[in-house]
Protein backbone atom coordinates (compact mmCIF):
# COMPACT_ATOMS: atom_id res chain seq x y z
CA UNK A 1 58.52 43.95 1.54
CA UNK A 2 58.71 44.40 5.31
CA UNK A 3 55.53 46.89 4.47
CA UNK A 4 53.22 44.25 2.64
CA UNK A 5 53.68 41.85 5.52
CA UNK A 6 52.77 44.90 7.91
CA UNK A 7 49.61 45.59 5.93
CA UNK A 8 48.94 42.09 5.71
CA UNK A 9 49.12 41.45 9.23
CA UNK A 10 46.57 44.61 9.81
CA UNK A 11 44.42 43.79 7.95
CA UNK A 12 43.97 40.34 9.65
CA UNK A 13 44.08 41.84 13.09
CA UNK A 14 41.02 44.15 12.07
CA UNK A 15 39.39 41.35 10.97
CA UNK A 16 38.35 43.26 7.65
CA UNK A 17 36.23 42.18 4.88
CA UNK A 18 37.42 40.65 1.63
CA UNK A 19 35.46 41.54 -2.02
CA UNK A 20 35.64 39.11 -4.37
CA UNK A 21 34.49 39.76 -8.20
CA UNK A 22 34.49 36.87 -9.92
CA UNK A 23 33.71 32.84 -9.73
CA UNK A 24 35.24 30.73 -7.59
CA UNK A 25 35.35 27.20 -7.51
CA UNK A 26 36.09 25.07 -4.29
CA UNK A 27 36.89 21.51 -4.46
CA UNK A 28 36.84 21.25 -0.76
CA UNK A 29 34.32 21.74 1.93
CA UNK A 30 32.98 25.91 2.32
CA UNK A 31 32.09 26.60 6.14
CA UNK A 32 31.44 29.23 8.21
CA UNK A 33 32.03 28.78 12.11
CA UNK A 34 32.18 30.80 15.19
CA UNK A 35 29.50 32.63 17.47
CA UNK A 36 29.16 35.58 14.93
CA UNK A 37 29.46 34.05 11.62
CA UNK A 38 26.90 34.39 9.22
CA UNK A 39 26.22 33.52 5.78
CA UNK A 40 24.04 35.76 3.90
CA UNK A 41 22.92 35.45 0.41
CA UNK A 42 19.77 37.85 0.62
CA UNK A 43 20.74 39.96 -1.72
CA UNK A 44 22.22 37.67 -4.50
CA UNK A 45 20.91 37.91 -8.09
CA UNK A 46 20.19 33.76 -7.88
CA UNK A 47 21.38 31.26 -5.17
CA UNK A 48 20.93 27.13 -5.85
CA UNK A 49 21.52 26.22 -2.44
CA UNK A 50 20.64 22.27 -2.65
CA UNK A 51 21.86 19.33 -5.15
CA UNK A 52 19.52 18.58 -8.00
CA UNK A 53 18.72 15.34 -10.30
CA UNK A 54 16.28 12.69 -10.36
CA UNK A 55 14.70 10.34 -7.92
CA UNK A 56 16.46 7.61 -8.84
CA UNK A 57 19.81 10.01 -8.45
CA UNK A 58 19.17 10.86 -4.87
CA UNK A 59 21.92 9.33 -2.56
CA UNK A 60 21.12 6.63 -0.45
CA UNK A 61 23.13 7.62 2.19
CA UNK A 62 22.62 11.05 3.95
CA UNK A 63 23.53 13.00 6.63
CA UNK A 64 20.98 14.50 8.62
CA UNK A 65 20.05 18.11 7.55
CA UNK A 66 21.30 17.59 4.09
CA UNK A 67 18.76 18.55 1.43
CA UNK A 68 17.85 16.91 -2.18
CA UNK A 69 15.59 18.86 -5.20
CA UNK A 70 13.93 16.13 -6.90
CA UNK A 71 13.46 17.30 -10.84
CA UNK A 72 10.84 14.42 -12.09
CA UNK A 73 8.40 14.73 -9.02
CA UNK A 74 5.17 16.56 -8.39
CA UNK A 75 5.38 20.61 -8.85
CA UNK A 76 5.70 22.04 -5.08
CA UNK A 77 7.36 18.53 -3.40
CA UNK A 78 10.65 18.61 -4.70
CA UNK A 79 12.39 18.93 -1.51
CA UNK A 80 13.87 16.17 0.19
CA UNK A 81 15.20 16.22 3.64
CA UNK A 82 17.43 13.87 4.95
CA UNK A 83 16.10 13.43 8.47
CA UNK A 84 18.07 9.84 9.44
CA UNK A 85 21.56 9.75 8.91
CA UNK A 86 23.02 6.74 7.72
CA UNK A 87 23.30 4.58 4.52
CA UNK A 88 21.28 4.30 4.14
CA UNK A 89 19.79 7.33 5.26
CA UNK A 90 15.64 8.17 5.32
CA UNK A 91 14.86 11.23 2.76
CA UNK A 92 11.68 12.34 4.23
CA UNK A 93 9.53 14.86 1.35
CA UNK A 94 7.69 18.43 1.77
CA UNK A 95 4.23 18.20 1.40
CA UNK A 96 3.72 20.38 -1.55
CA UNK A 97 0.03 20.10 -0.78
CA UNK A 98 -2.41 23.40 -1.68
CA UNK A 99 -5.42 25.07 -0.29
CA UNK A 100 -8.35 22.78 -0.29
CA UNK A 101 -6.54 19.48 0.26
CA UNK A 102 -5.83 18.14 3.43
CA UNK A 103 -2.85 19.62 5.36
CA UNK A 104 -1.49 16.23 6.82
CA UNK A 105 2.02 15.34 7.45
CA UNK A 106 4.47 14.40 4.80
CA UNK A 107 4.65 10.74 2.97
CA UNK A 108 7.50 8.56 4.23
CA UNK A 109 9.18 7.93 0.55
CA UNK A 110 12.15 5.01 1.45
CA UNK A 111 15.54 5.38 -0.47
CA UNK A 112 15.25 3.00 -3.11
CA UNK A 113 15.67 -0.39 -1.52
CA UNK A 114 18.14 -2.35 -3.53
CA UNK A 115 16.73 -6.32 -2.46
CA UNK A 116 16.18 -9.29 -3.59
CA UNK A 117 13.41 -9.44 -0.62
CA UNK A 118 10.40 -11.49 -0.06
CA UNK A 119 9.44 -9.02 2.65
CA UNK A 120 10.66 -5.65 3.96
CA UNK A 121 9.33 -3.99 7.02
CA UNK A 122 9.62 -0.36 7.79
CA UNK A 123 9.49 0.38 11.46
CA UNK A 124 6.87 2.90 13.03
CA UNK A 125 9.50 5.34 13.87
CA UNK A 126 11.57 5.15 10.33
CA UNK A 127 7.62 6.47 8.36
CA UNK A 128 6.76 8.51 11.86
CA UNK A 129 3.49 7.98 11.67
CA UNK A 130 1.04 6.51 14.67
CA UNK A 131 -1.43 4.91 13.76
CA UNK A 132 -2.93 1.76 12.04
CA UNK A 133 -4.79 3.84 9.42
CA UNK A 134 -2.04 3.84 6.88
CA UNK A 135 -2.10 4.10 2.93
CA UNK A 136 0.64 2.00 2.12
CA UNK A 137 2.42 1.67 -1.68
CA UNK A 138 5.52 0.31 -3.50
CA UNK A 139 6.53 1.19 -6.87
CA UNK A 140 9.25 0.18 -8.97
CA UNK A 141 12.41 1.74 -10.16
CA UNK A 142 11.23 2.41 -13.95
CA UNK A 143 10.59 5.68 -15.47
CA UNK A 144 7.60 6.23 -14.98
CA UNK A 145 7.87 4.15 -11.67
CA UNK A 146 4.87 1.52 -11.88
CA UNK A 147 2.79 -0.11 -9.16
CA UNK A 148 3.91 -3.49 -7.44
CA UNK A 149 1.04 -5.33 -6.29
CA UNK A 150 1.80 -6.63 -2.60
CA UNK A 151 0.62 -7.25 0.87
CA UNK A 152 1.09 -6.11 4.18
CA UNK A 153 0.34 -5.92 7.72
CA UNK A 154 0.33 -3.29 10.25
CA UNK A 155 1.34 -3.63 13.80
CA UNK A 156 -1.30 -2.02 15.91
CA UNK A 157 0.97 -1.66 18.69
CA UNK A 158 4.73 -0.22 17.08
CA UNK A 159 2.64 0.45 13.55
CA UNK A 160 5.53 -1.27 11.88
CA UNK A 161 4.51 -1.99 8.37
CA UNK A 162 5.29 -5.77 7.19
CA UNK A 163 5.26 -5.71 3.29
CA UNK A 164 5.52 -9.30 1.75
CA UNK A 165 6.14 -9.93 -2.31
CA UNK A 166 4.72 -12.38 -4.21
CA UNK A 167 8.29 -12.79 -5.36
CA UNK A 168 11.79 -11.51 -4.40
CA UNK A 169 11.57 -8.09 -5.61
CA UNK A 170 14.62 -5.99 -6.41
CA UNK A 171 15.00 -2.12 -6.88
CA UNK A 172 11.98 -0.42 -5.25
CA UNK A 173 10.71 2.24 -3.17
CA UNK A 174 7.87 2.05 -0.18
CA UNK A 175 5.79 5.12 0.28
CA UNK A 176 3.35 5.35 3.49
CA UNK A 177 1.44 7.88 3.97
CA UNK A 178 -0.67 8.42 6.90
CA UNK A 179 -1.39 12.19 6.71
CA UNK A 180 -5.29 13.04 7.95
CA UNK A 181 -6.55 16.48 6.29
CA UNK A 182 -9.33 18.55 8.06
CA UNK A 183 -12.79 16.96 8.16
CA UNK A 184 -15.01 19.01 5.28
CA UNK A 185 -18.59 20.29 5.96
CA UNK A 186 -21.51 18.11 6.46
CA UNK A 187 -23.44 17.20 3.52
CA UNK A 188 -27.17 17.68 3.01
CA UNK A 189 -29.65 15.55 4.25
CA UNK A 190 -31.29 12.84 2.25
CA UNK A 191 -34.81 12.47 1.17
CA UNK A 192 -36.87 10.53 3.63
CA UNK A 193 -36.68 7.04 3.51
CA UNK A 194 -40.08 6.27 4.85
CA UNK A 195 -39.53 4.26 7.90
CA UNK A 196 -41.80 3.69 10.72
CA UNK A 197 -41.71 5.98 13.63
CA UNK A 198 -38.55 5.68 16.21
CA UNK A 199 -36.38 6.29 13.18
CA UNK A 200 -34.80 9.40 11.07
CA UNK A 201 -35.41 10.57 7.39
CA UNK A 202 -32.67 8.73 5.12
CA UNK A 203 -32.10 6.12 7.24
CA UNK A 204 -33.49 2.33 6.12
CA UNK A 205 -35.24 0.35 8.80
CA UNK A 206 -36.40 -3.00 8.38
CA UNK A 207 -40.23 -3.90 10.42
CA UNK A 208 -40.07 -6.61 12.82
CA UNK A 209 -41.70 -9.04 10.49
CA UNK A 210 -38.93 -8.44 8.21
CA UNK A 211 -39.50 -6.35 5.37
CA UNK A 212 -38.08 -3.17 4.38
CA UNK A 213 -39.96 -0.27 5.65
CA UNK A 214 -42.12 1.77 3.22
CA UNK A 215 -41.73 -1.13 0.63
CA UNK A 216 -44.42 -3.78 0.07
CA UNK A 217 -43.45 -7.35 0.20
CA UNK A 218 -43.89 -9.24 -3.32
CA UNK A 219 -44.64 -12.61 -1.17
CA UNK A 220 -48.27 -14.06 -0.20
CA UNK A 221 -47.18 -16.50 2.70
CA UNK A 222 -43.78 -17.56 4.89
CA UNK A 223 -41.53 -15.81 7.15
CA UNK A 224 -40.17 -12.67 5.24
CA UNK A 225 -36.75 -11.87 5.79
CA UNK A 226 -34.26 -9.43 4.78
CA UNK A 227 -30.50 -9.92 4.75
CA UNK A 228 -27.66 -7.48 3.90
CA UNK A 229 -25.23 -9.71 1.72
CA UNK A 230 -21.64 -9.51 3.08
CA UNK A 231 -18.64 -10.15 0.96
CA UNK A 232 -15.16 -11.56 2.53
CA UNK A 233 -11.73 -11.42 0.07
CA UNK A 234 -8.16 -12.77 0.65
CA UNK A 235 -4.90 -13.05 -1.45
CA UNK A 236 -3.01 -17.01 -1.40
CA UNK A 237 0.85 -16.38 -2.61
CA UNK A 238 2.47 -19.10 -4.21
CA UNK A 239 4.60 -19.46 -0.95
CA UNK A 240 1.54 -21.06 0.93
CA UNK A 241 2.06 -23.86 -1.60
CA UNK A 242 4.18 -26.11 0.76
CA UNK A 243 3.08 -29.44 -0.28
CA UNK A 244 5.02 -32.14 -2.20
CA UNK A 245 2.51 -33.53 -3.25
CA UNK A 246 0.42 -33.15 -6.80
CA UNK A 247 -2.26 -31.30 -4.90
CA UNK A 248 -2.76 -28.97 -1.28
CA UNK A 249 -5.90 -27.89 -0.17
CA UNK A 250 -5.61 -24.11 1.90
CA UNK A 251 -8.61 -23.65 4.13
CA UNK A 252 -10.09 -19.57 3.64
CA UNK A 253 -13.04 -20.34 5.54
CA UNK A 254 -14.47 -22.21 8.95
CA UNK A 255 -17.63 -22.33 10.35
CA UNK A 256 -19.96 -21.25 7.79
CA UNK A 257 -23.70 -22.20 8.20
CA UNK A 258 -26.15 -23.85 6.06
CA UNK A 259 -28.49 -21.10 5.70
CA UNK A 260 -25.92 -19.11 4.07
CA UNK A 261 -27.19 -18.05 0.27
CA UNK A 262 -24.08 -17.22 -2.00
CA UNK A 263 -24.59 -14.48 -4.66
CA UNK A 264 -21.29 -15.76 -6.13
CA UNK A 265 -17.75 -16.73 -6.05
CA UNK A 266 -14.68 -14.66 -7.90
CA UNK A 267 -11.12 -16.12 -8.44
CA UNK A 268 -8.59 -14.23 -10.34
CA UNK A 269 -4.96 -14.34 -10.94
CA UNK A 270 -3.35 -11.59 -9.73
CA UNK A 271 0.11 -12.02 -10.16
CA UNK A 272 1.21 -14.97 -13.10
CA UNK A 273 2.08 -18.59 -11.01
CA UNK A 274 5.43 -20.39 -12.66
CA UNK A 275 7.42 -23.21 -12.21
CA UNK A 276 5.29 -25.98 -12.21
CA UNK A 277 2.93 -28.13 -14.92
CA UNK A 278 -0.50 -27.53 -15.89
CA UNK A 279 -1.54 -25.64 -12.34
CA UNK A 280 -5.25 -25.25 -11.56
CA UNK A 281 -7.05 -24.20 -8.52
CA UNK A 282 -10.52 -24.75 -7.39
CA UNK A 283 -12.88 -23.76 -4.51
CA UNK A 284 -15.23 -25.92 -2.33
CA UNK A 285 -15.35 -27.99 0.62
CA UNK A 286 -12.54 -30.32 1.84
CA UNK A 287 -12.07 -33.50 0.15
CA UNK A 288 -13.59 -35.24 -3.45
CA UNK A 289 -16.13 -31.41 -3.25
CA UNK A 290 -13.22 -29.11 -3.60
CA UNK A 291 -14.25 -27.89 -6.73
CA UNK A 292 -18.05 -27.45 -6.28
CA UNK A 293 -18.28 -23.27 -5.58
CA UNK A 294 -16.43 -22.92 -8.82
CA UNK A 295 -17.86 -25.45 -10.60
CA UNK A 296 -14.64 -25.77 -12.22
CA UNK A 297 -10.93 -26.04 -12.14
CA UNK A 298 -9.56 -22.87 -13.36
CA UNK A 299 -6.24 -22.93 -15.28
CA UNK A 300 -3.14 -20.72 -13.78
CA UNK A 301 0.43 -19.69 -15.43
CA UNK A 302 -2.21 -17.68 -17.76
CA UNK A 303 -1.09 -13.77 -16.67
CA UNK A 304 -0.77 -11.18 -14.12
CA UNK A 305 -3.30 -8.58 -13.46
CA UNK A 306 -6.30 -10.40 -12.81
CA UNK A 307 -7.18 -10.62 -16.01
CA UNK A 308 -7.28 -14.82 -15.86
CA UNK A 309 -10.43 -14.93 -13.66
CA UNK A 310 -13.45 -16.83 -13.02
CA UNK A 311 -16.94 -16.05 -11.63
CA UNK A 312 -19.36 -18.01 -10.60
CA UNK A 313 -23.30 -18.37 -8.50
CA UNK A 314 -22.84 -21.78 -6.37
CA UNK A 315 -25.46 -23.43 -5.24
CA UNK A 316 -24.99 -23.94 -1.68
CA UNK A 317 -23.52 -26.97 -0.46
CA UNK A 318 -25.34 -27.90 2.58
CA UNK A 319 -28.71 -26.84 4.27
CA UNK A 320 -28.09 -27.73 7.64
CA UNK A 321 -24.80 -27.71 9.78
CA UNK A 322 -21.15 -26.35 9.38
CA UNK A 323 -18.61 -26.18 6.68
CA UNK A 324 -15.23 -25.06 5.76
CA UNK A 325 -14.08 -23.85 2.00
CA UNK A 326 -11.01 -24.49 0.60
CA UNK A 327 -8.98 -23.35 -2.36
CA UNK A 328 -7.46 -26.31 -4.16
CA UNK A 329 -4.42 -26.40 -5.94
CA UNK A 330 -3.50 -29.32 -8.13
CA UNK A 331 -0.65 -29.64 -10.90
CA UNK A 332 -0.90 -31.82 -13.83
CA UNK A 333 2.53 -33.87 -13.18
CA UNK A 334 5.08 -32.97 -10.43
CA UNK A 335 4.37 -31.40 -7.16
CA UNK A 336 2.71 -28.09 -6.08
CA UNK A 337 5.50 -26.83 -4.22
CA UNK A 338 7.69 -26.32 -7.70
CA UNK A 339 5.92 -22.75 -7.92
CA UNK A 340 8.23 -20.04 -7.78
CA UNK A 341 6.04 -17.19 -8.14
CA UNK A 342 2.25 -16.41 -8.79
CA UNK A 343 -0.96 -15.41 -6.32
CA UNK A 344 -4.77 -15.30 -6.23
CA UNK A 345 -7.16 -13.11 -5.06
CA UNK A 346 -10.62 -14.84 -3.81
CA UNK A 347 -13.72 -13.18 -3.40
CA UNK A 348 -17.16 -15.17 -1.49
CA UNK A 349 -20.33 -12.37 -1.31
CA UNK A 350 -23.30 -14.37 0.42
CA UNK A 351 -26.05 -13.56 2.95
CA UNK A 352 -27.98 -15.77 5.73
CA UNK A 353 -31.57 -16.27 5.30
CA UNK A 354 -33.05 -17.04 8.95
């Protein structure tokens, strides 16, 4: 006996090397500390050094360094790293991208966000990305995951990213991406577009009497003009709806001048309104003309989607002066402020003739 503990102790002093054949299993927590340790694995048959599962398995809470294989993601950005700790944490993801694409940084991919929240913000140094030119996205928790339809704002100064919801939203993720890939080569040049001198091939002019260059006019007499049309578009949530009242009137536009010519006027219903009684909205100017650029009052509580939409070519309203356009809401009994969830999306495309 007196031997064994001898060898024992030897061996311990020498500080020789152990050979294990055979599995083992630790419950507890394997490390390897001290100036000289080392672990090497280089010449294992396999190793499966990080915890695998799906997305929606992936911890919220992390400690910094950790590291996650996602199974159900793209080939090539599998990896997550946890680069915050806390709980919970921020899993940041390799950019799996290949040859040919564009060599940016990594998407910010948020744990999944557990809510009810109208809006969420993720601050410029949680995504790590400065600048204003962001892609932003939120996606639900189903398999597959499925696009929520929301909007944001970006703060040019921090670059914090405000998302709002139509409606509280529950179990979600937030991706922004901000990555910039190498600019490709320049393209060919386009066929001449026969301006007058002063100008380059390809590029449209329009002559000081107000044509287009190279094109003959189709009029005999006037002053010839030629306007690019603009468009302007907006969103109204059913939050804005603040009245209690049976109708509100939200002003999208000031100052717009009576030689403006509209092409037309789109509104669609991008995510279903509920909670009142026969809703309807309507475009114009303020007052008894809130109606006239739609020519209509266009149901709501039809669908999400933008499916439920209406187009239409308004004659315009005035010829001389300044006006403002409104959408109007109006319910067929109660108030306008009973909605609990829905949104528009407006569109106005018009162009000034003089």
């Amino acid at each position: 006996m007196k031997r064994a503990i001898l060898f024992v102790v030897y061996a311990a002093v020498c500080g020789a090397q152990t050979t294990v054949n055979g599995g083992r299993d630790y419950k507890g927590t394997l490390k390897a500390s001290g100036s000289v340790s080392a672990v090497d694995f280089s010449s294992a048959a396999a190793t499966a050094p990080a915890r695998a599962g799906t997305t929606a398995s992936r911890p919220a809470g992390c400690t910094q360094g950790q590291i996650y294989f996602a199974t159900d993601v793209t080939a090539g950005q599998n990896l997550y790293f946890c680069t915050v700790t806390g709980t919970p944490g921020v899993w940041t993801q390799m950019s799996g991208s290949t040859s040919g694409g564009g060599g940016g940084a990594a998407a910010y991919i948020s744990s999944l966000l557990p809510g009810p929240d109208l809006t969420r913000t993720i601050t410029g140094a949680t995504h790590g990305f400065a600048t204003t030119a962001l892609m932003i996205a939120v996606y639900d928790n189903a398999s597959p995951r499925n696009v929520i339809n929301v909007a944001y704002a970006i703060n040019p100064t921090t670059y914090d990213v405000t998302i709002t919801f139509a409606s509280p939203q529950s179990s979600y993720y937030v991706v922004v991406n901000g990555g910039v890939g190498p600019q490709g080569p320049v393209g060919p040049q386009g066929p001449g577009g026969g301006g007058t001198p002063g100008g380059n091939n390809g590029q449209m002019q329009v002559n000081s009497g107000g044509s287009f260059a190279g094109q003959t006019s189709i009029f005999s007499g006037g002053a010839l003009v030629q306007r690019a049309m603009e468009c302007t578009s907006g969103t109204t949530s059913y939050s804005a709806l603040t009245a209690a009242a049976p109708s509100q009137e939200i002003t999208i536009q000031t100052g717009i001048s009576g030689n403006v010519r509209w092409d037309h006027v789109t509104i669609s219903e991008t995510t279903q309104f509920a909670g009142t009684t026969g809703l309807t909205v309507s475009m114009g100017r303020p007052g008894t003309n809130n109606y006239e650029m739609t020519g209509a009052q266009i149901p709501l509580m039809v669908s999400s989607g933008d499916g439920n939409s209406w187009t239409s070519r308004p004659i315009p309203p005035q010829l001389t002066g300044t006006y403002s356009l409104v959408l109007n809401f109006a319910v067929a009994a109660g108030n306008v402020n009973a909605a609990t969830a829905g949104s528009v999306t407006w569109e106005a495309c018009g162009y000034s003739v003089r």
